[in-house]
N, C-alpha and C. Protein backbone atom coordinates (compact mmCIF):
# COMPACT_ATOMS: atom_id res chain seq x y z
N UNK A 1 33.85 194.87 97.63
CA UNK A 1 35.14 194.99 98.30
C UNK A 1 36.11 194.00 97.65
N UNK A 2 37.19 194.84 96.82
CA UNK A 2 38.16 193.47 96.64
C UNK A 2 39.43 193.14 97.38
N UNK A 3 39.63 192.41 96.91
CA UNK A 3 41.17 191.58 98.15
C UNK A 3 42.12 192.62 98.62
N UNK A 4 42.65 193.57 97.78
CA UNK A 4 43.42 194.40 98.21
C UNK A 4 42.91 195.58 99.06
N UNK A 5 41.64 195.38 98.68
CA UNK A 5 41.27 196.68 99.96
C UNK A 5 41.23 196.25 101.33
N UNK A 6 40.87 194.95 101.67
CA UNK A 6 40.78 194.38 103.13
C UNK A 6 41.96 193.61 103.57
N UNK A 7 42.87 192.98 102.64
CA UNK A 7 43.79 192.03 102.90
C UNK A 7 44.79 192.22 104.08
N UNK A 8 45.05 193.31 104.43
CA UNK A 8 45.84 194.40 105.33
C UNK A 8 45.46 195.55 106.10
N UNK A 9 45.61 195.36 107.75
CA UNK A 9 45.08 196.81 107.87
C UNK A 9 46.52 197.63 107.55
N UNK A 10 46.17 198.45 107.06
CA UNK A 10 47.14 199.50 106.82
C UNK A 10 47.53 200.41 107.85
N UNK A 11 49.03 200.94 108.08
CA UNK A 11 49.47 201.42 109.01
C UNK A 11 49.00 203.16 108.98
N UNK A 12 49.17 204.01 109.49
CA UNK A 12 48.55 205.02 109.81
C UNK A 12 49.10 206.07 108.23
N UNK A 13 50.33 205.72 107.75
CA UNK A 13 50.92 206.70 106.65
C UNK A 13 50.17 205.70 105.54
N UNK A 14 49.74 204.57 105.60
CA UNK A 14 48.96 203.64 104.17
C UNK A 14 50.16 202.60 103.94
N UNK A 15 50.96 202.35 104.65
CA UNK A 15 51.67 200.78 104.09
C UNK A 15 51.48 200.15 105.40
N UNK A 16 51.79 198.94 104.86
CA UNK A 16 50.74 197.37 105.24
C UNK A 16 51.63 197.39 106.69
N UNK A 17 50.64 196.50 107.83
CA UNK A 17 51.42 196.56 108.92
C UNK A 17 51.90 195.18 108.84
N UNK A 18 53.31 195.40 109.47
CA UNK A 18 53.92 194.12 109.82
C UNK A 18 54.23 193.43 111.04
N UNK A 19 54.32 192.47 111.25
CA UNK A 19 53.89 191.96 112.59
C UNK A 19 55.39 191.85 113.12
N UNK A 20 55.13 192.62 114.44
CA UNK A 20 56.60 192.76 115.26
C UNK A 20 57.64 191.56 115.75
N UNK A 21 58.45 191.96 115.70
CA UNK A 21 59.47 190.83 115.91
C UNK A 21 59.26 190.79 117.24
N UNK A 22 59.46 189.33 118.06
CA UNK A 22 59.51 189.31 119.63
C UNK A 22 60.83 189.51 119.84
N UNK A 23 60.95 190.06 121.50
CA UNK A 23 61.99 190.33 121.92
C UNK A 23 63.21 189.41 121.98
N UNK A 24 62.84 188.69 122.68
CA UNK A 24 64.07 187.54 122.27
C UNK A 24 64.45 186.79 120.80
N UNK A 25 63.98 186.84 119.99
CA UNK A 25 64.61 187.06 118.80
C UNK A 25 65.45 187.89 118.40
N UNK A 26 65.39 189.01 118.91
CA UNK A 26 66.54 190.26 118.81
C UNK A 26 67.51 190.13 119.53
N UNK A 27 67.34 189.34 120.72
CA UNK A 27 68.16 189.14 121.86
C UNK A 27 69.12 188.15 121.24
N UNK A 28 68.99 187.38 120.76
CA UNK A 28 69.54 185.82 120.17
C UNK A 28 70.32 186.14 118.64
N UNK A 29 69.61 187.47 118.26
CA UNK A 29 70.15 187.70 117.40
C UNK A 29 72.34 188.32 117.57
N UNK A 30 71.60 189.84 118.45
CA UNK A 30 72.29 190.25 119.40
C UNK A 30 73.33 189.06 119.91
N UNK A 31 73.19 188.44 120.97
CA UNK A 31 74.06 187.28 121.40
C UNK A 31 74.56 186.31 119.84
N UNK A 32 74.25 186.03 119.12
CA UNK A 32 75.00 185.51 118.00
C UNK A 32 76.28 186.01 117.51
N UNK A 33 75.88 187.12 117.43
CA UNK A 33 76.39 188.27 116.30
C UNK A 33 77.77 188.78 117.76
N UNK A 34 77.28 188.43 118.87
CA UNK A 34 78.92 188.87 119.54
C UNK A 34 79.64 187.58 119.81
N UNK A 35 78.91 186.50 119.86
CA UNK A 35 79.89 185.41 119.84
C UNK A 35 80.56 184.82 118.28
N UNK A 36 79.66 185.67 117.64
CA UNK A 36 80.77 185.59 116.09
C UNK A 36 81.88 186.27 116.15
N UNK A 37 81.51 187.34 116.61
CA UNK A 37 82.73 188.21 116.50
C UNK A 37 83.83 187.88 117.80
N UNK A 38 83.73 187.65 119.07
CA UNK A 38 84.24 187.30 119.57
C UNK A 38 85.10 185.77 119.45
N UNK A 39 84.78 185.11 118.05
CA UNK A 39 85.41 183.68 117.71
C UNK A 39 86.46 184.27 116.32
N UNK A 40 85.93 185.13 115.89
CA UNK A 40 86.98 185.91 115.31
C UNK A 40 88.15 186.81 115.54
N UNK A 41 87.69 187.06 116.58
CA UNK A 41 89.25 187.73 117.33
C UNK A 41 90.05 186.45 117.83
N UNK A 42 88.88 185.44 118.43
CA UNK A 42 90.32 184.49 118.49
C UNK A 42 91.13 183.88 117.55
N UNK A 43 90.16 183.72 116.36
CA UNK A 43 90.77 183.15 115.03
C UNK A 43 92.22 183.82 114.80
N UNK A 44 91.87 185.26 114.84
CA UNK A 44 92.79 186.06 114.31
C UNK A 44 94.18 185.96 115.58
N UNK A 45 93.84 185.66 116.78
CA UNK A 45 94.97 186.09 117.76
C UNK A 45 95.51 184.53 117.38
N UNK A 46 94.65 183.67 117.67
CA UNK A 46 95.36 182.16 116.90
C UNK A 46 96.56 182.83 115.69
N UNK A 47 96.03 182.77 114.07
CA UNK A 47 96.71 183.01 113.33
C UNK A 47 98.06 183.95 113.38
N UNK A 48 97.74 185.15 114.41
CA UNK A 48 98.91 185.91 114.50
C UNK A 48 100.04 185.23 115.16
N UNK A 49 99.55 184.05 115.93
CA UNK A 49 100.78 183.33 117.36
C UNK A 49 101.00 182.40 116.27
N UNK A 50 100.11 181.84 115.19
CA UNK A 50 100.55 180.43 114.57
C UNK A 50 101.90 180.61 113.73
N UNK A 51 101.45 182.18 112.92
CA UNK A 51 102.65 182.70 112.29
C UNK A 51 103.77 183.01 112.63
N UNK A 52 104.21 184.10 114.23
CA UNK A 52 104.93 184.13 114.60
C UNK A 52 105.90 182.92 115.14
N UNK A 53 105.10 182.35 115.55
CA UNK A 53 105.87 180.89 115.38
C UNK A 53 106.71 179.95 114.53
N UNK A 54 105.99 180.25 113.20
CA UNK A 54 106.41 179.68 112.08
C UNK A 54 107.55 179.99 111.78
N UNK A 55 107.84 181.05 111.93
CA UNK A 55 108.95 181.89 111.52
C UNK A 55 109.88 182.35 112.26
């Protein structure tokens, strides 16, 4: 038996299984990814009032 035949059980179609992400990692991911974007709309509503101002 060599290394590549046992190293992995293989998934049911023959590629290697990978070990599932936990839920709250997706969750945290999720929550990141809207408080980015939600710090970018303020960026942007900032910049639009900073300009109108300017001028």
């Amino acid at each position: 038996m060599s290394l590549e035949e046992g190293a992995s059980s293989p998934e049911p179609d023959g590629g290697p299984s990978s070990p599932s992400v936990p839920w709250h990692f997706k969750l945290m991911v999720v929550l990141a990814a809207l408080y980015v974007g939600w710090r970018l709309v303020q960026m942007i509503g900032w910049i639009i009032d900073w300009l109108a101002n300017r001028f």
